[in-house]
PDB file of N, CA and C in Angstrom:
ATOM      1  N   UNK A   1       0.850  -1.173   0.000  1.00  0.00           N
ATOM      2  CA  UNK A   1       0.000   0.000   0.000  1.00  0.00           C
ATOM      3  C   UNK A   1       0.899   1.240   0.000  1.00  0.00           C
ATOM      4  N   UNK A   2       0.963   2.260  -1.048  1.00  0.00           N
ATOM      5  CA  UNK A   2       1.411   3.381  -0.610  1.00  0.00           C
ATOM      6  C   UNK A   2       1.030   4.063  -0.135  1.00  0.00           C
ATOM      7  N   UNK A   3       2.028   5.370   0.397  1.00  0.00           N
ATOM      8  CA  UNK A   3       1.875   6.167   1.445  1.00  0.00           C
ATOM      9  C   UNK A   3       0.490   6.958   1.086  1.00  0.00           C
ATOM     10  N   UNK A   4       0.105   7.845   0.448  1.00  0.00           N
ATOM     11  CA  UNK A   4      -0.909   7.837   0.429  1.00  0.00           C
ATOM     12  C   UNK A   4      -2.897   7.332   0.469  1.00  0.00           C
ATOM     13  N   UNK A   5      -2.191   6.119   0.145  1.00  0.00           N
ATOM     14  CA  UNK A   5      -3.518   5.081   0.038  1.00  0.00           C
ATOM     15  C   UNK A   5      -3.663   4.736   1.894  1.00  0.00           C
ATOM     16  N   UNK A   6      -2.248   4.683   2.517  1.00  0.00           N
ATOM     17  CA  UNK A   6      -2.357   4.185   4.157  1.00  0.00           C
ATOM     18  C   UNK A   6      -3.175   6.019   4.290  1.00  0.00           C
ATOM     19  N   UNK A   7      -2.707   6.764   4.133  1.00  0.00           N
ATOM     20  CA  UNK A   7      -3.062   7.883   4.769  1.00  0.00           C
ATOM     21  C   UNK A   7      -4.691   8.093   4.662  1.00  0.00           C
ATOM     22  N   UNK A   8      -5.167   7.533   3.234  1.00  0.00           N
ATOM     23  CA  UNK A   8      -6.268   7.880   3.202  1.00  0.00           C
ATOM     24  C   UNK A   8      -7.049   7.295   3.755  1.00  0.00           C
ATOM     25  N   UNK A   9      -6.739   5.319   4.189  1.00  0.00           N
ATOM     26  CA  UNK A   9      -7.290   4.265   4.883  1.00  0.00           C
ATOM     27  C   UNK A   9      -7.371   4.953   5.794  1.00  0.00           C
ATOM     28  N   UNK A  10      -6.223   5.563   6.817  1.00  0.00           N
ATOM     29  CA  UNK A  10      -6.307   5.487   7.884  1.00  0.00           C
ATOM     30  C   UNK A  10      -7.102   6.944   8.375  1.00  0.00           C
ATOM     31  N   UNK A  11      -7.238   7.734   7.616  1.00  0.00           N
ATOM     32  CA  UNK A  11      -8.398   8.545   7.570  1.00  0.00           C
ATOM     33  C   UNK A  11      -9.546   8.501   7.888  1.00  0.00           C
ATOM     34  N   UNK A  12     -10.017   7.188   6.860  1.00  0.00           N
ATOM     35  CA  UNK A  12     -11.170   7.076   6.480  1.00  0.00           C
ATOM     36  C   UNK A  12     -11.897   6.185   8.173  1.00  0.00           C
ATOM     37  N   UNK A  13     -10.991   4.705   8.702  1.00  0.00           N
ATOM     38  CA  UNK A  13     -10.600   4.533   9.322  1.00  0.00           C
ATOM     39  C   UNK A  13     -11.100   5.451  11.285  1.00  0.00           C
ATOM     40  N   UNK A  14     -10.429   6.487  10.825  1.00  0.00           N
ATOM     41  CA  UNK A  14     -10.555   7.140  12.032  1.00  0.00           C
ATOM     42  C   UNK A  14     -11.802   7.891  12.390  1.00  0.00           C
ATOM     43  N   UNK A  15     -12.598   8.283  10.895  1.00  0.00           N
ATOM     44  CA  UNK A  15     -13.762   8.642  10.696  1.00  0.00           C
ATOM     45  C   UNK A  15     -13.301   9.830  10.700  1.00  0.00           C
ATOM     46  N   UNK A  16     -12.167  10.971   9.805  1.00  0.00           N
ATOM     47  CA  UNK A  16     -11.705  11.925   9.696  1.00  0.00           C
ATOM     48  C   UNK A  16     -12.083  12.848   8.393  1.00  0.00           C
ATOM     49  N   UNK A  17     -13.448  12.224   7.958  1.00  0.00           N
ATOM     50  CA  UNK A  17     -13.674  13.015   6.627  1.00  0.00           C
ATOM     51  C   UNK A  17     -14.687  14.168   6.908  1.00  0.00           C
ATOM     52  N   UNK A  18     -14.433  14.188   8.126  1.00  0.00           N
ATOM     53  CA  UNK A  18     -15.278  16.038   8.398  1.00  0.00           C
ATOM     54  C   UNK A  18     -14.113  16.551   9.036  1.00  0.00           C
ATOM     55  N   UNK A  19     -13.006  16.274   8.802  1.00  0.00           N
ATOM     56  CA  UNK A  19     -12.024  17.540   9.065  1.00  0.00           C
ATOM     57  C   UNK A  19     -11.875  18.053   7.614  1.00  0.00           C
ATOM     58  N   UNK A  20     -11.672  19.921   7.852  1.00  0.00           N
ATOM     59  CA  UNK A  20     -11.897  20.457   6.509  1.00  0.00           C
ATOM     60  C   UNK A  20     -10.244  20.929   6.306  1.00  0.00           C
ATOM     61  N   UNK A  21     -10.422  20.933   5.397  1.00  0.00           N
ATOM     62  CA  UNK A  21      -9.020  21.564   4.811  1.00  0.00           C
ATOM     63  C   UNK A  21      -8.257  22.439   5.720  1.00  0.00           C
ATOM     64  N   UNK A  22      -8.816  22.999   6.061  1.00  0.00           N
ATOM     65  CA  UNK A  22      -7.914  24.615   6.652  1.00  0.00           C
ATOM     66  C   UNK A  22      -7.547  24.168   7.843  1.00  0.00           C
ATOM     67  N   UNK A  23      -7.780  22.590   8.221  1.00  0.00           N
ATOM     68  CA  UNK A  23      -7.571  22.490   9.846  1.00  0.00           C
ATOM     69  C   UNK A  23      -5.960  21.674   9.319  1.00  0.00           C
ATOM     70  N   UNK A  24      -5.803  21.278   7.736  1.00  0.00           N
ATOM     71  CA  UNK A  24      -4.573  20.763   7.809  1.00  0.00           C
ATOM     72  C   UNK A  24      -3.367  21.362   7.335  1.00  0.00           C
ATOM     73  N   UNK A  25      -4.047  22.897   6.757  1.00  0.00           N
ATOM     74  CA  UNK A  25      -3.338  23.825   6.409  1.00  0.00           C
ATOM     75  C   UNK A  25      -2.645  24.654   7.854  1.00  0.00           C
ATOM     76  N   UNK A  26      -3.474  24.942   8.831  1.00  0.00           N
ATOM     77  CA  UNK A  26      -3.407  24.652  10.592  1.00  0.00           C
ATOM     78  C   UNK A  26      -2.007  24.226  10.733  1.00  0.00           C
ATOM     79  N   UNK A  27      -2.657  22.702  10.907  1.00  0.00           N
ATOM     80  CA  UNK A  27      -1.301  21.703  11.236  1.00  0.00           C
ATOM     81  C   UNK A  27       0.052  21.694  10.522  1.00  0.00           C
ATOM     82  N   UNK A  28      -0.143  22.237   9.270  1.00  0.00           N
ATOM     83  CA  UNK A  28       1.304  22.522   8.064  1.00  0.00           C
ATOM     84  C   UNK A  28       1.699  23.698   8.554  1.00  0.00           C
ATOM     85  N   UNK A  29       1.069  24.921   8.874  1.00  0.00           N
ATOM     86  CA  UNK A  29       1.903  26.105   9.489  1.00  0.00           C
ATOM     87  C   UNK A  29       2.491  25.819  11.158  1.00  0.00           C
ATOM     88  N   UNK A  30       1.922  24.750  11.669  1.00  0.00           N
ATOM     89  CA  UNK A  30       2.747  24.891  13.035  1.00  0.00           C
ATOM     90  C   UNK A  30       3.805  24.189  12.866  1.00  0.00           C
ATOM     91  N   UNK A  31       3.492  22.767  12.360  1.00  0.00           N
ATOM     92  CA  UNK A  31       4.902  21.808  11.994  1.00  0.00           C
ATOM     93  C   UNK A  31       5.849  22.711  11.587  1.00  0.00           C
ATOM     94  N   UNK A  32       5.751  23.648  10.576  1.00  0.00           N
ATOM     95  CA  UNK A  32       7.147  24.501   9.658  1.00  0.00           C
ATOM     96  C   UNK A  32       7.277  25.511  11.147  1.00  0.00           C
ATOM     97  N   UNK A  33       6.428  25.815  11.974  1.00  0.00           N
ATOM     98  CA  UNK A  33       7.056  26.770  13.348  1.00  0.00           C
ATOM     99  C   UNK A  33       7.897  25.842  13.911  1.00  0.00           C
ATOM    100  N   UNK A  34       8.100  24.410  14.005  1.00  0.00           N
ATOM    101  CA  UNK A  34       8.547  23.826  14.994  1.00  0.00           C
ATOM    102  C   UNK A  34      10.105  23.587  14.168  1.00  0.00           C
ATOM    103  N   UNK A  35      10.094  24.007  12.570  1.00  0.00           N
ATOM    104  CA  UNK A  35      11.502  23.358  12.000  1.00  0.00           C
ATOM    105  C   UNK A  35      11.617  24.673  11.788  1.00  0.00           C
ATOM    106  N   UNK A  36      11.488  25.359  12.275  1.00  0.00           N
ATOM    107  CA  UNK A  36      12.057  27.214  11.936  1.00  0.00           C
ATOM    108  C   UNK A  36      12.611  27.390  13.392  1.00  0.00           C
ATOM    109  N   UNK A  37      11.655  26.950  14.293  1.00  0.00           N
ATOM    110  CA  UNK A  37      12.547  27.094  15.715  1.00  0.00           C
ATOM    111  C   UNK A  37      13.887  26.095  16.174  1.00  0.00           C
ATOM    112  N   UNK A  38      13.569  25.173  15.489  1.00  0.00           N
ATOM    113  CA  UNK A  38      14.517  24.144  15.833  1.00  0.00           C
ATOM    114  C   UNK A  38      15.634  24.488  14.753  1.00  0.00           C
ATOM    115  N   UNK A  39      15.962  24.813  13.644  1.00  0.00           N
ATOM    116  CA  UNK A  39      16.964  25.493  12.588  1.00  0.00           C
ATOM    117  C   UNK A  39      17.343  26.755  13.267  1.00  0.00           C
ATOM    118  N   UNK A  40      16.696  27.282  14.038  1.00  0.00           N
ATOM    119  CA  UNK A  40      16.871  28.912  14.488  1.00  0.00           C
ATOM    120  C   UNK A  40      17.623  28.414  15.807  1.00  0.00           C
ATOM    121  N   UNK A  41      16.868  27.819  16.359  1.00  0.00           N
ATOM    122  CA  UNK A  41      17.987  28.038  18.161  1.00  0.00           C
ATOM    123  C   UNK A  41      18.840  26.450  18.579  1.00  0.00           C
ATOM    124  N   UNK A  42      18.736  25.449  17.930  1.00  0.00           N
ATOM    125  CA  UNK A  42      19.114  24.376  18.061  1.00  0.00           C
ATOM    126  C   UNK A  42      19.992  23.768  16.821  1.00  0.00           C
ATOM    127  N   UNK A  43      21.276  22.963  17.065  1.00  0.00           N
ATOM    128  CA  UNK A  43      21.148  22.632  15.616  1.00  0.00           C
ATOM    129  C   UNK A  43      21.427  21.306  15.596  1.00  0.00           C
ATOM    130  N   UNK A  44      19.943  20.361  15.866  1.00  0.00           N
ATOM    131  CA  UNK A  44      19.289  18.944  15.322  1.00  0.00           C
ATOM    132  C   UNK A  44      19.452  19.118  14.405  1.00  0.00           C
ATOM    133  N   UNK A  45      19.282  20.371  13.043  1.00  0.00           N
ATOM    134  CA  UNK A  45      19.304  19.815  11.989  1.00  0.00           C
ATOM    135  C   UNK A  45      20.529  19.287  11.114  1.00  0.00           C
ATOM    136  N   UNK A  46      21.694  19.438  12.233  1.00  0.00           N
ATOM    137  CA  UNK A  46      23.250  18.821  11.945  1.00  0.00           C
ATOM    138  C   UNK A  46      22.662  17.586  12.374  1.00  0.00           C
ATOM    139  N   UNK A  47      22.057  17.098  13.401  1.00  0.00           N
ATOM    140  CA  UNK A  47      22.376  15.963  13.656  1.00  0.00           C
ATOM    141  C   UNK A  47      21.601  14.495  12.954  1.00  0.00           C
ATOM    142  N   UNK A  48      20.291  15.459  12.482  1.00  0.00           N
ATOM    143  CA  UNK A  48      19.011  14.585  11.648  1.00  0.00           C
ATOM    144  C   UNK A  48      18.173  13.809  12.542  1.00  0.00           C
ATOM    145  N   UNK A  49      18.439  14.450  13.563  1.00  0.00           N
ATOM    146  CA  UNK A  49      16.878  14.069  14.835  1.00  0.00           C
ATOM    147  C   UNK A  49      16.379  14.993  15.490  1.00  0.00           C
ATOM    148  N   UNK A  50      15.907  14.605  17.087  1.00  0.00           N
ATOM    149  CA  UNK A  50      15.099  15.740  17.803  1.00  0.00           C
ATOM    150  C   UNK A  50      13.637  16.030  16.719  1.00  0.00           C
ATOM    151  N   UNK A  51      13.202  16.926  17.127  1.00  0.00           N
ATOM    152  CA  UNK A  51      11.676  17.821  17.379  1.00  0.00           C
ATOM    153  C   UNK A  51      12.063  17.867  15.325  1.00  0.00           C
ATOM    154  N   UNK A  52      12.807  18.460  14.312  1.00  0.00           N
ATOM    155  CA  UNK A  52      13.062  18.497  13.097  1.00  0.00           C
ATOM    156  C   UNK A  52      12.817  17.262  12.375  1.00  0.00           C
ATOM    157  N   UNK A  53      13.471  16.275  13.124  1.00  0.00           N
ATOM    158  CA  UNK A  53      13.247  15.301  12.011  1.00  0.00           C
ATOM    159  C   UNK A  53      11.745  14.401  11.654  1.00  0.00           C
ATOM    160  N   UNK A  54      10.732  14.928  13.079  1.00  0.00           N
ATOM    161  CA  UNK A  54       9.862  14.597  13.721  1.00  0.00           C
ATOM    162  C   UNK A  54       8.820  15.529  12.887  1.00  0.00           C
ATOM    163  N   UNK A  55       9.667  16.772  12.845  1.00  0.00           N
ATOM    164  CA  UNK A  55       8.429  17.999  12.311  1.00  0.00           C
ATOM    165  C   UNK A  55       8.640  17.599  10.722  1.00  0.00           C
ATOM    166  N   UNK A  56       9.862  17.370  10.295  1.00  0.00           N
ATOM    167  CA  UNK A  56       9.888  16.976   8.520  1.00  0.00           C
ATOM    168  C   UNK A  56       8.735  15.806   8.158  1.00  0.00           C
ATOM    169  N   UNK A  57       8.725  14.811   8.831  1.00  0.00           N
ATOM    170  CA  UNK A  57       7.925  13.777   8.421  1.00  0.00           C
ATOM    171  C   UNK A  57       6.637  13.427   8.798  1.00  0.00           C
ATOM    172  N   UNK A  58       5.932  14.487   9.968  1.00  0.00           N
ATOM    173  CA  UNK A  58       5.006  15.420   9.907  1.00  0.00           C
ATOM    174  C   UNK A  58       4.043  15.792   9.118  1.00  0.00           C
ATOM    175  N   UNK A  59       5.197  16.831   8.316  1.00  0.00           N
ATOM    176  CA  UNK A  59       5.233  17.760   7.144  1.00  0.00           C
ATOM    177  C   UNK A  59       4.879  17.067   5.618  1.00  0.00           C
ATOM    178  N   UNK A  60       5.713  15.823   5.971  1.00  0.00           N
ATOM    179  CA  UNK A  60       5.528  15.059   4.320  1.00  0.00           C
ATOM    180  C   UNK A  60       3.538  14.116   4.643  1.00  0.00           C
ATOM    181  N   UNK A  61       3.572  14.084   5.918  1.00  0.00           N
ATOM    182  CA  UNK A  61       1.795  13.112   5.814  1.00  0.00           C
ATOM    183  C   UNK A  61       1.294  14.129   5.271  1.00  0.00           C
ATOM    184  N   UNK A  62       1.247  15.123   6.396  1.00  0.00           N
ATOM    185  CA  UNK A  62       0.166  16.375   6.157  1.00  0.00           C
ATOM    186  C   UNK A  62      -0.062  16.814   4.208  1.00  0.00           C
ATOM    187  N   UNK A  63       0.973  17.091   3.445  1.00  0.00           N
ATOM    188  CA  UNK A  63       0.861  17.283   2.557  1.00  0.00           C
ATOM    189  C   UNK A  63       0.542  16.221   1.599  1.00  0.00           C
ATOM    190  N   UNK A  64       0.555  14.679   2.099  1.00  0.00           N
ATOM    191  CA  UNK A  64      -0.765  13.953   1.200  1.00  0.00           C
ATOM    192  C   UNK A  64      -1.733  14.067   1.707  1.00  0.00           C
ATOM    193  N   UNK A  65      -2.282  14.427   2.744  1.00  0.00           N
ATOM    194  CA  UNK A  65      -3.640  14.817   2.687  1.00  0.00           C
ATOM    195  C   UNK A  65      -4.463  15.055   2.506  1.00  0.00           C
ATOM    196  N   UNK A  66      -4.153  16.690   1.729  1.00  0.00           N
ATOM    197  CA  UNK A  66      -5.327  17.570   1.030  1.00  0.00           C
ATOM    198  C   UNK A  66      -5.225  16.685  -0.065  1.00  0.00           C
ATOM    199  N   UNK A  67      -4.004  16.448  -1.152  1.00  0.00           N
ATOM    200  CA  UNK A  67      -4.194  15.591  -2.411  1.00  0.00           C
ATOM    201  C   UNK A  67      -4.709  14.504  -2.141  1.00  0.00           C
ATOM    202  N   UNK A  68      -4.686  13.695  -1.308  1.00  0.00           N
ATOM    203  CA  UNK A  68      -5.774  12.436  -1.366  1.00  0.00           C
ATOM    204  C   UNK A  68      -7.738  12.630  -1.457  1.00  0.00           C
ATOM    205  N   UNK A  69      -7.528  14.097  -0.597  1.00  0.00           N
ATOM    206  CA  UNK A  69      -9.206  14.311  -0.943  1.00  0.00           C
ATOM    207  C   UNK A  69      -9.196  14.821  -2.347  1.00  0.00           C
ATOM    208  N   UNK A  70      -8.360  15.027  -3.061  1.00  0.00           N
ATOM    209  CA  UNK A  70      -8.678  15.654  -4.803  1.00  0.00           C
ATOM    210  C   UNK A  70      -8.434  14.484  -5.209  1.00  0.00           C
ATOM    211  N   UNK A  71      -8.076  13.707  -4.909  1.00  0.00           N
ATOM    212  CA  UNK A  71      -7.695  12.322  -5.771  1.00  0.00           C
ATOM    213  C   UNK A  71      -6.170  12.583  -7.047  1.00  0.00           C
ATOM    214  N   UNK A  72      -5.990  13.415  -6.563  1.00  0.00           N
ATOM    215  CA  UNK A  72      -4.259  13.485  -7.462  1.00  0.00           C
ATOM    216  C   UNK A  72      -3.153  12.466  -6.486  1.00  0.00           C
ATOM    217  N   UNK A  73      -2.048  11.806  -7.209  1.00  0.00           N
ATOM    218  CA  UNK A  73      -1.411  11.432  -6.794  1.00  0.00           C
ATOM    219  C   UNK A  73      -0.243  12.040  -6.696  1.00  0.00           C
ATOM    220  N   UNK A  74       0.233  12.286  -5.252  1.00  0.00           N
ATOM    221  CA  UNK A  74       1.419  13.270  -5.107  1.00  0.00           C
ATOM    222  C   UNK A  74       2.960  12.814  -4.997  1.00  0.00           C
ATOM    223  N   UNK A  75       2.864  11.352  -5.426  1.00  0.00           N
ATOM    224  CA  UNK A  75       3.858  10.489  -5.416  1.00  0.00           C
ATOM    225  C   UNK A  75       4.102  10.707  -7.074  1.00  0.00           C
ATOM    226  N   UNK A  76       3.646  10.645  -7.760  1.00  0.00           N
ATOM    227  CA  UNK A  76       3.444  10.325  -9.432  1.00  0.00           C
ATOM    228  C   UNK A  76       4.141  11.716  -9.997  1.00  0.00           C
ATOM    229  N   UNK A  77       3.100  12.812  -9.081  1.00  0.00           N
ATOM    230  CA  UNK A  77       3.133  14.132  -9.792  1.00  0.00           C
ATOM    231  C   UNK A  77       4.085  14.915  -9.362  1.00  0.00           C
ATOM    232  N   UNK A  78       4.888  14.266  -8.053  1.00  0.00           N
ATOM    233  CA  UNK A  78       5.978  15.074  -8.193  1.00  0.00           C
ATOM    234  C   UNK A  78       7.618  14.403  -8.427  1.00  0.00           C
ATOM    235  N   UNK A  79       7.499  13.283  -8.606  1.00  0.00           N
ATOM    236  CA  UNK A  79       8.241  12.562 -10.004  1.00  0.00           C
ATOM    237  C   UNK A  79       8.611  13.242 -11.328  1.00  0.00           C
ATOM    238  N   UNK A  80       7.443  13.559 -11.601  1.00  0.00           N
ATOM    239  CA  UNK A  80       6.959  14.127 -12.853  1.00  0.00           C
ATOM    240  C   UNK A  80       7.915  15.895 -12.469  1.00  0.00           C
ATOM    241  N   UNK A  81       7.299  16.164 -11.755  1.00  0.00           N
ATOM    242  CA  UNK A  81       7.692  17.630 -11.260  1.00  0.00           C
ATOM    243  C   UNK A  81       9.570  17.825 -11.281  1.00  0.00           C
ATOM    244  N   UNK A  82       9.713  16.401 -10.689  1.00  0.00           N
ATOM    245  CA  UNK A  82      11.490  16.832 -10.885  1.00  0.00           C
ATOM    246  C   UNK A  82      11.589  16.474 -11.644  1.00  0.00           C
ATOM    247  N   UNK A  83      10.927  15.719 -12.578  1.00  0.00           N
ATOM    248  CA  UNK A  83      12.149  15.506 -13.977  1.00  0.00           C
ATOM    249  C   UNK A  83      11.898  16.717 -15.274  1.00  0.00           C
ATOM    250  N   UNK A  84      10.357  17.311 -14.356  1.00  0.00           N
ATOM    251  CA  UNK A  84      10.910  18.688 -15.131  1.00  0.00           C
ATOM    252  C   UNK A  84      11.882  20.026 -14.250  1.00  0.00           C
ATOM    253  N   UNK A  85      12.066  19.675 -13.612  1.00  0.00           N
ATOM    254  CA  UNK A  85      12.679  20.893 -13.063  1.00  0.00           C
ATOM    255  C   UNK A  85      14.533  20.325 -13.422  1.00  0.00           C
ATOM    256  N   UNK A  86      14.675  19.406 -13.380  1.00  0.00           N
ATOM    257  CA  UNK A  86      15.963  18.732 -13.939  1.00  0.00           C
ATOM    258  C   UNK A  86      16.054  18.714 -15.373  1.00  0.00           C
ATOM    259  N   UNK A  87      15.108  19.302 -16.463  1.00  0.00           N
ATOM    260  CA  UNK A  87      15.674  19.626 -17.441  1.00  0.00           C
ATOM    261  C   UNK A  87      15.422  21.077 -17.748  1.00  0.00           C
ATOM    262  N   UNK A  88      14.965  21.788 -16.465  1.00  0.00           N
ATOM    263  CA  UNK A  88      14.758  23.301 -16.404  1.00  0.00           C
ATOM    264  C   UNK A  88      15.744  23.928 -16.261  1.00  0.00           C
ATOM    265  N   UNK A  89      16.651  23.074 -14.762  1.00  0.00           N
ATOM    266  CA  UNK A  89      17.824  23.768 -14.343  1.00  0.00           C
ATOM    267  C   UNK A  89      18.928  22.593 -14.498  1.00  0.00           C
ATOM    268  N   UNK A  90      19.640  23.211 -15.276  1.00  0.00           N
ATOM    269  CA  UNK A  90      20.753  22.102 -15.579  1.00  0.00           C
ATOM    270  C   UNK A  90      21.699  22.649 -14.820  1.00  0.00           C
ATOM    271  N   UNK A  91      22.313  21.147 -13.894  1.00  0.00           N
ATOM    272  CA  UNK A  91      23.274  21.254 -13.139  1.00  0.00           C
ATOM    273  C   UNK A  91      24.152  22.183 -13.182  1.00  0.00           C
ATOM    274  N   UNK A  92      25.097  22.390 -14.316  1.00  0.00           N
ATOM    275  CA  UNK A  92      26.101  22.834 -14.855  1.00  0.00           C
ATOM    276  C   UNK A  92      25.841  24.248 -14.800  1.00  0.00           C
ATOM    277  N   UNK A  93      24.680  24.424 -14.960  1.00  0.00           N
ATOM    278  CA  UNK A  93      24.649  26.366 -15.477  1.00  0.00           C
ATOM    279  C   UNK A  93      24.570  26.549 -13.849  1.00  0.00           C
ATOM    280  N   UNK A  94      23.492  25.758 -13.070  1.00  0.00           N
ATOM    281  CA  UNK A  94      23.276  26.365 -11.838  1.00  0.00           C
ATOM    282  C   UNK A  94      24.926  26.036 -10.694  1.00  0.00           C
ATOM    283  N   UNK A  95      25.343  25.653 -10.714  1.00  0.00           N
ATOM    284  CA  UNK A  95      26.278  25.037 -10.165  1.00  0.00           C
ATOM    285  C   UNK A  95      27.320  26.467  -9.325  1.00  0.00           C
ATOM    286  N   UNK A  96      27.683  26.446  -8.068  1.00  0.00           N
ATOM    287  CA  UNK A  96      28.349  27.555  -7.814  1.00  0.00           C
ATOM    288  C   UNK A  96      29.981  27.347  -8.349  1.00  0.00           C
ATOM    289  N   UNK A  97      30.548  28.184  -8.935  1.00  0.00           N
ATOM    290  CA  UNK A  97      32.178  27.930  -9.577  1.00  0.00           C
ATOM    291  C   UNK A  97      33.189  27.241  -8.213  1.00  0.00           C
ATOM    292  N   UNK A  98      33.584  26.350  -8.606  1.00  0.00           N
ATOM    293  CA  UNK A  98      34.761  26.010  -7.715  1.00  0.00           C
ATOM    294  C   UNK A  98      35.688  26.788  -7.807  1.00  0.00           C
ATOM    295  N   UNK A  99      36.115  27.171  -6.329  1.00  0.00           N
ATOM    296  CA  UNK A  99      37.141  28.119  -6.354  1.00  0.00           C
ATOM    297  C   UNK A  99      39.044  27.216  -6.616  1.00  0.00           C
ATOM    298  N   UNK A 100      39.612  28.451  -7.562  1.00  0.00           N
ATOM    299  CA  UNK A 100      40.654  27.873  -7.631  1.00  0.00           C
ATOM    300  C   UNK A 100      41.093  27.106  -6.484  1.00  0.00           C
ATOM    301  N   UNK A 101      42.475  26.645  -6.208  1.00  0.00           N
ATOM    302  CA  UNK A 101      43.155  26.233  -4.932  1.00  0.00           C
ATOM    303  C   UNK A 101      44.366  26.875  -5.135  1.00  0.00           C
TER     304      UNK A 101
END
């Protein structure tokens, strides 16, 4: 089952289809308070744990969410999304110059 299909089971599941949108748009602005505070006064995000790594993956349910109630797949479409942005920005042009030695 992918991640989205568990998210939507377990939705459905919990009997969560009268929560409305804006309560998960809610939950997406506090998670990003908790990896703005934790990048700002702590730095878990050297270490790839604590309250950050907790708020990142968070961050990735919450945003299948709303796409599971539109029925887009956000696994597919943003596949799709980098392999256009990888022939948008080519490595080479974007790349910062190595400095001599």
């Amino acid at each position: 089952m992918s991640i989205q299909e568990r998210i939507r089971h377990s939705g459905k599941a919990l009997e969560w289809r009268n929560v409305r949108p804006f309560h998960t748009v809610l939950h997406t602005v506090d998670e990003m308070g908790v990896l703005a505070r934790e990048a700002l006064f702590t730095d878990s995000y050297k270490k790839g744990d604590g309250k950050m790594r907790g708020a990142v993956i968070e961050l990735a349910i919450l945003l299948y969410k709303p796409d599971s109630r539109l029925g887009a797949e956000l696994e597919a479409e943003t596949k799709r999304k980098i392999s256009r942005n990888e022939e948008r920005f080519i490595v080479e042009k974007y790349r910062s110059p190595k400095k001599a030695p």
